[in-house]
N, C-alpha and C. Protein backbone atom coordinates (compact mmCIF):
# COMPACT_ATOMS: atom_id res chain seq x y z
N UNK A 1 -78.48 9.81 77.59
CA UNK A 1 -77.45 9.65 78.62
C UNK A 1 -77.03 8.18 78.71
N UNK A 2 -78.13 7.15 78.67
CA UNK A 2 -77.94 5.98 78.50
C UNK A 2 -76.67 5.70 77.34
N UNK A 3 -76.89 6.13 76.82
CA UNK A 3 -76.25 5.74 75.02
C UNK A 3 -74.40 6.21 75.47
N UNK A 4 -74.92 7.38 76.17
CA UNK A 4 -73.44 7.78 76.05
C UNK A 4 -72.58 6.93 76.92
N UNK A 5 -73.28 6.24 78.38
CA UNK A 5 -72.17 5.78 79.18
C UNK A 5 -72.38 4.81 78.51
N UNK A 6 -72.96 3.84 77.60
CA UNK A 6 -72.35 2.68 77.26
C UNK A 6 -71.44 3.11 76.32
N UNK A 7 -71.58 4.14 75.64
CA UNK A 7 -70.47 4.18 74.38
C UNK A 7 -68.81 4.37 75.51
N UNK A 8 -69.31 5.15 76.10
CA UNK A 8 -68.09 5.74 77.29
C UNK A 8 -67.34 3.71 77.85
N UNK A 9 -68.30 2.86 78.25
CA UNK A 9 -67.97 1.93 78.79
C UNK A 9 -67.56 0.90 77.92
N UNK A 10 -67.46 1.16 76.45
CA UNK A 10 -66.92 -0.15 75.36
C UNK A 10 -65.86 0.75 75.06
N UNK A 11 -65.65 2.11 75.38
CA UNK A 11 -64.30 2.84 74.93
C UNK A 11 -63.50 2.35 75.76
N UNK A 12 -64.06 2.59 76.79
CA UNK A 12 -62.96 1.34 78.28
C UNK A 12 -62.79 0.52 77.83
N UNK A 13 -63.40 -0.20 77.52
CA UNK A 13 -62.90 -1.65 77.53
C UNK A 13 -62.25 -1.96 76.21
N UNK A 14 -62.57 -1.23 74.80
CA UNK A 14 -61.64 -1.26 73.84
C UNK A 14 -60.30 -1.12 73.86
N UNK A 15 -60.30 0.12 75.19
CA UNK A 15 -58.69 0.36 74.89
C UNK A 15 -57.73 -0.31 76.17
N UNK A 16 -58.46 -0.35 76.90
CA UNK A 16 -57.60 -2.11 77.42
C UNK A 16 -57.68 -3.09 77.07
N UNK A 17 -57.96 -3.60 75.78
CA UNK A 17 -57.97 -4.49 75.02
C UNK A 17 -57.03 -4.08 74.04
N UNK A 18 -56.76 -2.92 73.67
CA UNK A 18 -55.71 -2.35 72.87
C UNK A 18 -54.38 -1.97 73.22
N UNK A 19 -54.70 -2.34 74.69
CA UNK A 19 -52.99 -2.26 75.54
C UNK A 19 -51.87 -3.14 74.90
N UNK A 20 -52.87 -4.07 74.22
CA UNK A 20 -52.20 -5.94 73.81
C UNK A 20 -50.92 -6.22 74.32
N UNK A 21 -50.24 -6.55 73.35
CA UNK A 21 -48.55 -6.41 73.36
C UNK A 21 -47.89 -5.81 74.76
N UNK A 22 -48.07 -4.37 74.61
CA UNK A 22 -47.39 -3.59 75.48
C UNK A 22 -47.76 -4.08 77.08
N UNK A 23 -48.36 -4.60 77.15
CA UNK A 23 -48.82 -5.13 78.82
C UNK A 23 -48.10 -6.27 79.07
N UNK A 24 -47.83 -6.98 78.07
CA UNK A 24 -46.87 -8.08 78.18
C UNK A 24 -45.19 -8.05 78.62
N UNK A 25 -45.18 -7.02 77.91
CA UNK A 25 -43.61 -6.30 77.91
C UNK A 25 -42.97 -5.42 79.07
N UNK A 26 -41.84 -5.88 79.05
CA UNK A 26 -40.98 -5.02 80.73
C UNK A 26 -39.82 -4.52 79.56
N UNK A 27 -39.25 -3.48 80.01
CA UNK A 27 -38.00 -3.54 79.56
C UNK A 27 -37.33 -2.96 80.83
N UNK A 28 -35.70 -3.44 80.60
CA UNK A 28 -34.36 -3.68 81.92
C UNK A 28 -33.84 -2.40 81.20
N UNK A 29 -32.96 -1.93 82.39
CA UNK A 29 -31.64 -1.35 81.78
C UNK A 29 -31.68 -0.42 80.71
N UNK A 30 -32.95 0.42 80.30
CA UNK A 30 -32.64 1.33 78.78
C UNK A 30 -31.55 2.36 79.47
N UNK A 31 -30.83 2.20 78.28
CA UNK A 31 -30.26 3.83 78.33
C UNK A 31 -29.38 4.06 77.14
N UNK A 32 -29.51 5.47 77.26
CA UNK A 32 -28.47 6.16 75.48
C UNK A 32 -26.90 6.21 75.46
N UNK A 33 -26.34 5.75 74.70
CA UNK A 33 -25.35 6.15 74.59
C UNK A 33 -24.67 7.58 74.40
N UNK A 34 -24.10 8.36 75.07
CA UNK A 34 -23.71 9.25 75.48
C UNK A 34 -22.70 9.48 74.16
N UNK A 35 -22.84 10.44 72.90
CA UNK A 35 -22.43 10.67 71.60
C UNK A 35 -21.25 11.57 71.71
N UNK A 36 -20.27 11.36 70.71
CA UNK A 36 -19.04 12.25 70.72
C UNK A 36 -19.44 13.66 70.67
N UNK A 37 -18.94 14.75 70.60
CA UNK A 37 -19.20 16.17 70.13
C UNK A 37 -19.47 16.39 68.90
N UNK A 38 -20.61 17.05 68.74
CA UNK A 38 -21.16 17.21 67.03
C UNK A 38 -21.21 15.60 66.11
N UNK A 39 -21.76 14.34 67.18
CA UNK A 39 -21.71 13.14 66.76
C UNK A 39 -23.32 13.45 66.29
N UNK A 40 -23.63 12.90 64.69
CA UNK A 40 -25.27 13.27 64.20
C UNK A 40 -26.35 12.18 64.83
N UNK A 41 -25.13 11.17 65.23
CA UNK A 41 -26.40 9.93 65.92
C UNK A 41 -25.73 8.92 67.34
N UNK A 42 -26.72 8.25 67.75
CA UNK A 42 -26.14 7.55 68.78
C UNK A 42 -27.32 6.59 68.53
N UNK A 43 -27.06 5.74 69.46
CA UNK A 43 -27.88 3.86 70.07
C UNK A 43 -28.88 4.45 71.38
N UNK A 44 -29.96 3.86 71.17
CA UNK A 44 -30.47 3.74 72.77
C UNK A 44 -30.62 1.55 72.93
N UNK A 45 -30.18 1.32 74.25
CA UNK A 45 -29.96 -0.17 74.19
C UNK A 45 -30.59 -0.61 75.15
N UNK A 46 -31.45 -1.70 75.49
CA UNK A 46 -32.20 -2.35 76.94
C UNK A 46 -32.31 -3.86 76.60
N UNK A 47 -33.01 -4.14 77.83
CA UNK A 47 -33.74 -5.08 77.29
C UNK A 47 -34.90 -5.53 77.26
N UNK A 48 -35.99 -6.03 76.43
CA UNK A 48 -36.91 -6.28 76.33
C UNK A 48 -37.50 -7.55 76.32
N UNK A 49 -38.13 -7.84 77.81
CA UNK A 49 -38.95 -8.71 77.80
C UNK A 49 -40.45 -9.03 77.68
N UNK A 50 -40.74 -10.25 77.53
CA UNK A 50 -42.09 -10.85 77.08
C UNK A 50 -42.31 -11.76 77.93
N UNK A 51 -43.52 -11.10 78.95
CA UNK A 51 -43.63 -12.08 79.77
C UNK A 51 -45.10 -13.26 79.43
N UNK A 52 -45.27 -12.64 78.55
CA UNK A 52 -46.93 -13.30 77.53
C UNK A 52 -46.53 -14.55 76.83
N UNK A 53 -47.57 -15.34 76.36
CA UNK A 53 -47.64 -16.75 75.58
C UNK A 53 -47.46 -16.67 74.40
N UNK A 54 -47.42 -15.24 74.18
CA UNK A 54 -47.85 -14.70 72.35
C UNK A 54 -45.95 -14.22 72.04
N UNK A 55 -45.21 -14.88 70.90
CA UNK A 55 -44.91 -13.80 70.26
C UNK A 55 -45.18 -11.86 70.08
N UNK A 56 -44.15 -11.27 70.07
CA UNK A 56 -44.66 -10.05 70.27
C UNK A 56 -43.36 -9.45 69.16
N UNK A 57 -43.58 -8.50 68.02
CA UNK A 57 -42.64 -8.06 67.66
C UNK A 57 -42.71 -6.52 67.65
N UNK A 58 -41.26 -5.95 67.81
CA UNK A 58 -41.03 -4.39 68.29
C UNK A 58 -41.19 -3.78 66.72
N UNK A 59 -41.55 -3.18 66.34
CA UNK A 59 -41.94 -2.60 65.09
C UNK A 59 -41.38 -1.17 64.87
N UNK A 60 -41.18 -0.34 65.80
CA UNK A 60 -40.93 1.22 65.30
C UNK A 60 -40.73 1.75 66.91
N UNK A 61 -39.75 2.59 66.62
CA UNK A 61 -39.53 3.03 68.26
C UNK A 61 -39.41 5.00 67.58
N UNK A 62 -39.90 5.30 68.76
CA UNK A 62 -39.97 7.21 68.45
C UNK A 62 -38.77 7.88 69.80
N UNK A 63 -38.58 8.80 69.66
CA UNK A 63 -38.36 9.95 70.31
C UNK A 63 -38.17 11.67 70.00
N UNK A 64 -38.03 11.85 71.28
CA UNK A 64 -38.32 13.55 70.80
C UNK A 64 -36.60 14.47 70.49
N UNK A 65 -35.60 13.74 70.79
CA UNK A 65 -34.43 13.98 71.06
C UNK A 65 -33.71 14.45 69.37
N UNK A 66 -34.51 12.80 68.64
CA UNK A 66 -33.80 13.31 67.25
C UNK A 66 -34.72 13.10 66.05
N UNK A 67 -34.04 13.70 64.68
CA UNK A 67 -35.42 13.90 63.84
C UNK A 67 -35.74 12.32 63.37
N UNK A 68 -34.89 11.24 63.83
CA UNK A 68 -35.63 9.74 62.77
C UNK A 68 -35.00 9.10 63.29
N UNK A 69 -36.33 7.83 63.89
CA UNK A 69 -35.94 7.10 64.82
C UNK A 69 -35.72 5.37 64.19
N UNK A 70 -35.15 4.61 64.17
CA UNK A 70 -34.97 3.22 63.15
C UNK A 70 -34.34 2.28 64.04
N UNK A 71 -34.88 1.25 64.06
CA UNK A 71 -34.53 -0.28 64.28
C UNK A 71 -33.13 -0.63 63.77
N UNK A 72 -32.14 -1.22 64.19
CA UNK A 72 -30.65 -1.47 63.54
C UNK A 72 -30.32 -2.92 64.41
N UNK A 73 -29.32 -3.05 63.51
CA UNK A 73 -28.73 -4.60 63.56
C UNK A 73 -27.38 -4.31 63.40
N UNK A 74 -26.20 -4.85 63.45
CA UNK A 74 -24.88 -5.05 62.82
C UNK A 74 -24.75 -6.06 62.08
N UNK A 75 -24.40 -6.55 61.28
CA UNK A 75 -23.32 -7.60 60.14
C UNK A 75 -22.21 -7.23 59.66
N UNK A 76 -21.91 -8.51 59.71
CA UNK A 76 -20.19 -8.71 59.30
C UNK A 76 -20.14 -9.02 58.11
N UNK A 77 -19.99 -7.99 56.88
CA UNK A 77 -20.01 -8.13 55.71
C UNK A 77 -18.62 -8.50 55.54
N UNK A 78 -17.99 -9.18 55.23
CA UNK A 78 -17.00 -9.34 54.67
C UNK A 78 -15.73 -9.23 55.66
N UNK A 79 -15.94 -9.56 56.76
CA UNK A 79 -14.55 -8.54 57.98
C UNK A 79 -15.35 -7.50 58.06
N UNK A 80 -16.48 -6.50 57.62
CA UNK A 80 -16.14 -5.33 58.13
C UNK A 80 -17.45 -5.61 58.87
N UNK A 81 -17.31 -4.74 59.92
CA UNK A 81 -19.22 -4.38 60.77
C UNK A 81 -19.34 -3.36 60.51
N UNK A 82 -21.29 -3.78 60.04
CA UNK A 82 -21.95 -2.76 59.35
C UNK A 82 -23.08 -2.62 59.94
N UNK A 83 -23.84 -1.05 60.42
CA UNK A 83 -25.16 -0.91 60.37
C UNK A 83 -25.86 -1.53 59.49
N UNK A 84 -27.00 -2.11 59.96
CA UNK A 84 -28.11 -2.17 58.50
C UNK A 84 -29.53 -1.79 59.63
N UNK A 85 -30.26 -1.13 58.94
CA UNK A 85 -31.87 -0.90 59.57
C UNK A 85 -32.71 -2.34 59.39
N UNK A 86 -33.58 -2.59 60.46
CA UNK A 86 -34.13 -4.31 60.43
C UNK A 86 -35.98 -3.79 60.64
N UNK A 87 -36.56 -4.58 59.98
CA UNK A 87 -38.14 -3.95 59.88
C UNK A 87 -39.34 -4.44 61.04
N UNK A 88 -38.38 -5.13 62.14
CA UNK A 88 -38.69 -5.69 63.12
C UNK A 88 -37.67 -6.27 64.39
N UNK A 89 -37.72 -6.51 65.72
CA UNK A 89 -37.02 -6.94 66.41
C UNK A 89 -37.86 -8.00 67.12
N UNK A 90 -37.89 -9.20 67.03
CA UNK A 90 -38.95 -10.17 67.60
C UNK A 90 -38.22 -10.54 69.02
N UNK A 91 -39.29 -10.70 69.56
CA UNK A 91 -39.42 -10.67 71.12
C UNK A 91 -40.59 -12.26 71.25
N UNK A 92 -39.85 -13.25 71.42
CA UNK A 92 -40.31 -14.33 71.58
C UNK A 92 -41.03 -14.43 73.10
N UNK A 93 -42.48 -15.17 73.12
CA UNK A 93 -43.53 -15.53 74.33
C UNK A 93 -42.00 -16.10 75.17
N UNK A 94 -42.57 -15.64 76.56
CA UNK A 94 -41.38 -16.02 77.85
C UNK A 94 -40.05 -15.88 77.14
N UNK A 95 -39.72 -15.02 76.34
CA UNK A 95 -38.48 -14.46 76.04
C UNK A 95 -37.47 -13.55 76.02
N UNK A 96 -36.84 -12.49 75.58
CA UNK A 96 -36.51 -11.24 75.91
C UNK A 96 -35.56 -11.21 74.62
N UNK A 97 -35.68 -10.10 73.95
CA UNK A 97 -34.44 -9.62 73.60
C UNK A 97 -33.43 -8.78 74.12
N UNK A 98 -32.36 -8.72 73.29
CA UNK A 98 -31.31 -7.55 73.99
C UNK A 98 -30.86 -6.62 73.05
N UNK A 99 -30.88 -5.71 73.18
CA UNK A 99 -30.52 -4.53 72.38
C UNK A 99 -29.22 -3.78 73.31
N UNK A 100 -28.06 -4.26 72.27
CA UNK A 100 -26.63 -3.83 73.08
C UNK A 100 -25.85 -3.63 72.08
N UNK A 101 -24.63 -2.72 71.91
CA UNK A 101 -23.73 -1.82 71.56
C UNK A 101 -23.20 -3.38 70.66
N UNK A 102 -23.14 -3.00 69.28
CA UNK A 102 -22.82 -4.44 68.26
C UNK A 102 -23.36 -5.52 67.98
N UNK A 103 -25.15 -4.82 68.34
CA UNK A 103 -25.75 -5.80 67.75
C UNK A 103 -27.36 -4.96 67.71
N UNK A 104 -28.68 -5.88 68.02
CA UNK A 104 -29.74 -4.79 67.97
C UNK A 104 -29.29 -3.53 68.57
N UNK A 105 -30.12 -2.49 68.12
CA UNK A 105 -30.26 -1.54 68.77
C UNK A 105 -31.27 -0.65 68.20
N UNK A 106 -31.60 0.68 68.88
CA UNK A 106 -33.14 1.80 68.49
C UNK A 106 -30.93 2.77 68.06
N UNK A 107 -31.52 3.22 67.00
CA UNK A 107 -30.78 3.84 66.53
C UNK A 107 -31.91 5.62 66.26
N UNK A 108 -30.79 6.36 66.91
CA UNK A 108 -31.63 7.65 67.10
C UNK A 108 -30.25 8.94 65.94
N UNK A 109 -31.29 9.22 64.92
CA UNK A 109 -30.39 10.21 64.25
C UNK A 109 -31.08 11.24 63.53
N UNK A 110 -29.58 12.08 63.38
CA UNK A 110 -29.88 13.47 63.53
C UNK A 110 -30.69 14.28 64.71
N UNK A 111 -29.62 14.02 65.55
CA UNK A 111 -29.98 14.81 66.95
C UNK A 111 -30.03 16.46 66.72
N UNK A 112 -31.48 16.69 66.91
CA UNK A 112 -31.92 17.87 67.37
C UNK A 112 -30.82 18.77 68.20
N UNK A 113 -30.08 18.20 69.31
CA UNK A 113 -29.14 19.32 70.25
C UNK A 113 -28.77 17.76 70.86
N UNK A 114 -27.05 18.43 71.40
CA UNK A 114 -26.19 17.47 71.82
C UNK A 114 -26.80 17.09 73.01
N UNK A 115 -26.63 15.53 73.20
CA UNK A 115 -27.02 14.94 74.69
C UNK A 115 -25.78 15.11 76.09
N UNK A 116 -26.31 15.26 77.06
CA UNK A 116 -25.80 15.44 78.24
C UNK A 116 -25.61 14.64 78.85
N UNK A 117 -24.81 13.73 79.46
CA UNK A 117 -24.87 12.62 80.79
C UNK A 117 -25.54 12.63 81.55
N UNK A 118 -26.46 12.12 82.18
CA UNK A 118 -27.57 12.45 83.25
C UNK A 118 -28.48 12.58 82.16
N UNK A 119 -28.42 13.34 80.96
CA UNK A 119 -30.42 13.55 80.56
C UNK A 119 -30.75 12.09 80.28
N UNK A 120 -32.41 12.92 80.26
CA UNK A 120 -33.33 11.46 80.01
C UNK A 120 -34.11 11.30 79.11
N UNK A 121 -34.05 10.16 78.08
CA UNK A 121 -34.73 10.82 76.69
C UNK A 121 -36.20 9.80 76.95
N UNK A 122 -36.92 10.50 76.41
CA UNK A 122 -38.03 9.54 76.27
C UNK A 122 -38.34 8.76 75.29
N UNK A 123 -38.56 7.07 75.01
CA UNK A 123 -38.44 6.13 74.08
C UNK A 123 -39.88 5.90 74.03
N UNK A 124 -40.64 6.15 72.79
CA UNK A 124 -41.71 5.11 72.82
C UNK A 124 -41.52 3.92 71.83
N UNK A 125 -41.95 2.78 72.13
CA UNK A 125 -41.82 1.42 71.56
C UNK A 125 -43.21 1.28 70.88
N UNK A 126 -43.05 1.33 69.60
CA UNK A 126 -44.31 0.42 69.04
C UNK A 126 -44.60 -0.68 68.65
N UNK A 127 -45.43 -1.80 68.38
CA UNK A 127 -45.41 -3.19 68.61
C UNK A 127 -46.78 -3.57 67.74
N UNK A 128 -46.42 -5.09 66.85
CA UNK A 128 -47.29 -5.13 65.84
C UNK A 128 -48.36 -5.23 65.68
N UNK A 129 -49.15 -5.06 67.40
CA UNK A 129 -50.48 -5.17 67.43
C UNK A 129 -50.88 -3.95 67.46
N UNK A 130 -49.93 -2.38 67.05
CA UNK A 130 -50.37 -1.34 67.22
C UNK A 130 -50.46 -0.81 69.00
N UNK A 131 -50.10 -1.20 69.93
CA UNK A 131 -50.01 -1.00 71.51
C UNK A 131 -48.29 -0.20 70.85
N UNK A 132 -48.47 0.85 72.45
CA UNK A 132 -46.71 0.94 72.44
C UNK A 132 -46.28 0.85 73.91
N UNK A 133 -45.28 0.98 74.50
CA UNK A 133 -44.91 1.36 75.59
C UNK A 133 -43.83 2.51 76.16
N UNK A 134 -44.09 3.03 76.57
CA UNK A 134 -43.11 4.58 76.87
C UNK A 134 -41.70 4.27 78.00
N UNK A 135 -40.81 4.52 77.24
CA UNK A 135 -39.63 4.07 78.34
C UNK A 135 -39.16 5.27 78.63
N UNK A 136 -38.03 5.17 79.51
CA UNK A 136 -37.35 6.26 79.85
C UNK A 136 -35.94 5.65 80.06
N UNK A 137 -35.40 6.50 78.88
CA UNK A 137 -33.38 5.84 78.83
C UNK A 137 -32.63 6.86 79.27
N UNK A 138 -31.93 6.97 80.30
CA UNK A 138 -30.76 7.61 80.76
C UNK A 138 -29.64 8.11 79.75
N UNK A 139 -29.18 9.37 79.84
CA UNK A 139 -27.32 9.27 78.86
C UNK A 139 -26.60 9.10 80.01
N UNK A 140 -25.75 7.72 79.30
CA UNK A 140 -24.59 7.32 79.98
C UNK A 140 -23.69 7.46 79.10
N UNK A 141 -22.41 7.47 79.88
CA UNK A 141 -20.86 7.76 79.18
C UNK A 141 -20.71 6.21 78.68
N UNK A 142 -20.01 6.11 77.54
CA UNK A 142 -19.93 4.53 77.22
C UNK A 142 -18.59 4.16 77.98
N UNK A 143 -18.56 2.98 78.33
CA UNK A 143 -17.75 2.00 78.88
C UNK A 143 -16.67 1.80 78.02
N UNK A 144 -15.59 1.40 78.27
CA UNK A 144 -14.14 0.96 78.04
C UNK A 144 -14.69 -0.41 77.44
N UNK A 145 -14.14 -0.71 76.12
CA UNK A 145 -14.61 -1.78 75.77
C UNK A 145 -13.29 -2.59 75.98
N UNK A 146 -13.78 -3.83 76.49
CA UNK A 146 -13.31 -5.17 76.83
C UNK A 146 -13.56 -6.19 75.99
N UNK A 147 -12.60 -6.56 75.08
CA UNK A 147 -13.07 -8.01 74.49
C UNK A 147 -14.45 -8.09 73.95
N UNK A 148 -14.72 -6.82 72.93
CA UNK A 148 -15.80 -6.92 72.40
C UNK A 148 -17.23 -6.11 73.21
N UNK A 149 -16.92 -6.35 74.57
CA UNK A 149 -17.95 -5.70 75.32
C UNK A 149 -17.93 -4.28 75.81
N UNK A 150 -19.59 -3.98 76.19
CA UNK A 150 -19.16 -2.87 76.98
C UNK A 150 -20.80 -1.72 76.51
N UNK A 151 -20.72 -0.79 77.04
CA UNK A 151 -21.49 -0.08 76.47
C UNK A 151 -21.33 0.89 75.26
């Protein structure tokens, strides 16, 4: 019995030690972009802060909404803007990134069934110390773009 609550009491304490990353991290504002009819993919966009001393980088994000979930960037190849998939999103100590409509973003494709306004998808974030954190992003209707901006 002895044996077991210590094994029981370094499992505690292993895996709050394995929180790492993710305890550091807040994220603002997630939410999905709300996809045309029979659109195969959409953006989920927030922001992610680091309130830790450490560097922290976002590594792989999941959900249950669509079959493959990928990290994305835009570039301006030539005049044109282009998706490209990125193998990390770094999140600098006392920093934040932003993940917004023409630039990072969790790119979610091949949606399982069309999204609704109001649903709520569930995001998990994974992070390179192996920790993740579970968000929850709203579908919103996208915004009227202004001068580049907008949702």
């Amino acid at each position: 019995m002895k044996q077991l609550s210590l094994f029981l009491a370094s499992l505690m304490l292993s895996t709050g030690v394995f929180a790492g990353a993710a305890d550091q991290i807040t994220v603002d504002d997630p939410y999905v972009r709300l996809a045309p009819p029979n659109a195969p993919a959409t953006g989920a966009f927030m922001v992610i802060k680091n309130s830790g001393s450490a560097d922290v980088k976002l590594i792989k994000a999941d959900n249950p909404a669509s079959k493959a979930t990928e990290l994305h960037t835009h570039i301006n190849d030539g005049g044109v803007m282009k998706m490209r998939p990125v193998a990390s999103i770094d999140i600098k100590a006392g920093g934040e990134a932003v993940l917004k409509p023409g630039g990072l973003h969790v790119m979610m494709i091949d949606l399982k069934a069309a999204l609704k306004e109001g649903d709520v998808v569930p995001i998990t974030l994974g992070f390179d110390d192996g920790s993740e954190k579970k968000i929850e992003a709203k579908v919103v209707r996208p915004m009227p773009m202004a001068h580049g901006q907008g949702h």
